[in-house]
C-alpha atoms as a PDB file:
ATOM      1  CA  UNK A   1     188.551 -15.858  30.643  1.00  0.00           C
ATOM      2  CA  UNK A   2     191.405 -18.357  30.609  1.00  0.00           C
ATOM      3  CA  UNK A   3     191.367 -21.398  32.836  1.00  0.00           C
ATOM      4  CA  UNK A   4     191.374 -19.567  36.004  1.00  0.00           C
ATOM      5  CA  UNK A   5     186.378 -20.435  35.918  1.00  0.00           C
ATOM      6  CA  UNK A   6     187.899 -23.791  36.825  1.00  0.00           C
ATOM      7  CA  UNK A   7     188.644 -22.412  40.091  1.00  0.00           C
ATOM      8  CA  UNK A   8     185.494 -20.660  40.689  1.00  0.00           C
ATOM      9  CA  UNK A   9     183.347 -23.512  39.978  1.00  0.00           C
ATOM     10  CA  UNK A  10     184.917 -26.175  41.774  1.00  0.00           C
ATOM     11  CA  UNK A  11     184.329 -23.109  45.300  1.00  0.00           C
ATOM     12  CA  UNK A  12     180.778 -23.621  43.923  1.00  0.00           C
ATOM     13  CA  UNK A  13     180.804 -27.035  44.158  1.00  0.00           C
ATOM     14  CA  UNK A  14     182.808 -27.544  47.616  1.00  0.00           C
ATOM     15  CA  UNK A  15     180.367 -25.005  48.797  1.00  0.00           C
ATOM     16  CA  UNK A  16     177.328 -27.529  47.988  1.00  0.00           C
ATOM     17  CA  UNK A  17     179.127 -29.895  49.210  1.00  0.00           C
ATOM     18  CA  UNK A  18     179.259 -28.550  53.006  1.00  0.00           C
ATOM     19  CA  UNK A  19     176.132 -26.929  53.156  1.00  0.00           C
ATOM     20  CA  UNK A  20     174.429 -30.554  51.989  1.00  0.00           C
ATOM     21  CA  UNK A  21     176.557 -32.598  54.425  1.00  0.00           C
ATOM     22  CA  UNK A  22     179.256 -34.526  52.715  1.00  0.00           C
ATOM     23  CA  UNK A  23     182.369 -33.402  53.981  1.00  0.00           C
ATOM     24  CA  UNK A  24     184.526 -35.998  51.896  1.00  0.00           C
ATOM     25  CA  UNK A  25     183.504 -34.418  49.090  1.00  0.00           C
ATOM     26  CA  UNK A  26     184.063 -30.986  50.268  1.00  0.00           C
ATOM     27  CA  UNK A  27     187.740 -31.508  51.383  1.00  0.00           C
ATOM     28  CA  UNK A  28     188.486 -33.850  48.472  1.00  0.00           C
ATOM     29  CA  UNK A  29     187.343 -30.326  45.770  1.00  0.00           C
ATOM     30  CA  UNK A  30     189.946 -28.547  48.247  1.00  0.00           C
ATOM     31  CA  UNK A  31     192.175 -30.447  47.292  1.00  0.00           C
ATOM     32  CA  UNK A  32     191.145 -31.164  43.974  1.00  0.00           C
ATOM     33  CA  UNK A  33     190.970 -27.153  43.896  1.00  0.00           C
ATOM     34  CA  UNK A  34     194.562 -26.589  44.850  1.00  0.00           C
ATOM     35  CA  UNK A  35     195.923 -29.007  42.016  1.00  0.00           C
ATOM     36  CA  UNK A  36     193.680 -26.661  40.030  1.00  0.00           C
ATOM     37  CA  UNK A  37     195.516 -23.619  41.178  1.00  0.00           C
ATOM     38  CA  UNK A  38     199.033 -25.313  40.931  1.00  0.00           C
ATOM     39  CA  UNK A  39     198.661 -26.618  37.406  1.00  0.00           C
ATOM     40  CA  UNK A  40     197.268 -23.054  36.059  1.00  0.00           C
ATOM     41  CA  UNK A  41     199.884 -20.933  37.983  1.00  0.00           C
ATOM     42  CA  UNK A  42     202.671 -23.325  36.686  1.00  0.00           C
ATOM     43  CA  UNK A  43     201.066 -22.748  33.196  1.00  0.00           C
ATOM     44  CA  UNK A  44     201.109 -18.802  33.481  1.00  0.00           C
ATOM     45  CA  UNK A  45     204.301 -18.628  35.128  1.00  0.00           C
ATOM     46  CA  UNK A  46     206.060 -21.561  33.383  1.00  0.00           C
ATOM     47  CA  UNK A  47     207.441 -23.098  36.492  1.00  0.00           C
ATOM     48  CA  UNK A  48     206.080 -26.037  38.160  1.00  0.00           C
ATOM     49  CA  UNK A  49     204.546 -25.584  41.299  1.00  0.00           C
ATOM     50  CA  UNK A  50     203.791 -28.602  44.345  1.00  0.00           C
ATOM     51  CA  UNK A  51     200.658 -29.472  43.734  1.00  0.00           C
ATOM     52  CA  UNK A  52     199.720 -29.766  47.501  1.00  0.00           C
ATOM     53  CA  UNK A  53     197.446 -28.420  49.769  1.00  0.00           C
ATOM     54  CA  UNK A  54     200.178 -27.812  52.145  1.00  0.00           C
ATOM     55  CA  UNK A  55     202.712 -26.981  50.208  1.00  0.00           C
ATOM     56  CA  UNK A  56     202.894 -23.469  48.018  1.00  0.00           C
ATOM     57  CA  UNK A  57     206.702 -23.917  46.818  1.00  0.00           C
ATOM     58  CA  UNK A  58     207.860 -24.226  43.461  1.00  0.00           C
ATOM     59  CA  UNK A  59     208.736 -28.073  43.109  1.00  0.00           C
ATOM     60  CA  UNK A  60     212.142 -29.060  41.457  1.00  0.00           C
ATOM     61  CA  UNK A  61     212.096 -30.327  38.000  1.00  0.00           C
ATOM     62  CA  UNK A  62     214.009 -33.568  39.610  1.00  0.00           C
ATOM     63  CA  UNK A  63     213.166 -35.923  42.276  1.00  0.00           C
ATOM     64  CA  UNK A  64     210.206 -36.067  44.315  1.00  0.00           C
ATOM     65  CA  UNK A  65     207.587 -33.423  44.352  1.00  0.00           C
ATOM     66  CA  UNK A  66     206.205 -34.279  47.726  1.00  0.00           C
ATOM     67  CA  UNK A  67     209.217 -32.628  49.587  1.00  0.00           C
ATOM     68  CA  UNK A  68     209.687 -28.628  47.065  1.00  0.00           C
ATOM     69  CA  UNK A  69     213.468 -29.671  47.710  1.00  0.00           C
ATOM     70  CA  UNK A  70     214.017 -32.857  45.165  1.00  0.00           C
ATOM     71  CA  UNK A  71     215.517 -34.973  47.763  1.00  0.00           C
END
């Protein structure tokens, strides 16, 4: 099974969370979601990955994160 359930239960919850009207809560497991997918693809593919809804680029090991470029 792995970590990848983490994934499927946090689309379970985000679900609930829009069809019951709290849309905070929905985008914040989005988000919440795609830290989830970062951290485990990083894990299985041993590089670190942006951990950012926007951004799908392996991050540099040095500088900051927010930008995939380290600058």
């Amino acid at each position: 099974m792995g970590q990848k359930w983490i994934i499927d239960v946090l689309a379970d919850l985000r679900e609930f969370a829009d069809q019951n009207g709290l849309p905070l809560l929905a985008h914040q497991l989005e988000v919440t979601s795609c830290v989830a997918q970062a951290e485990i693809a990083s894990i299985l593919e041993g590089a670190p990955l942006a951990a950012n809804a926007n951004e799908r680029e392996p991050a540099s090991s040095l500088g900051d994160t927010r930008t995939g470029n380290g600058t």
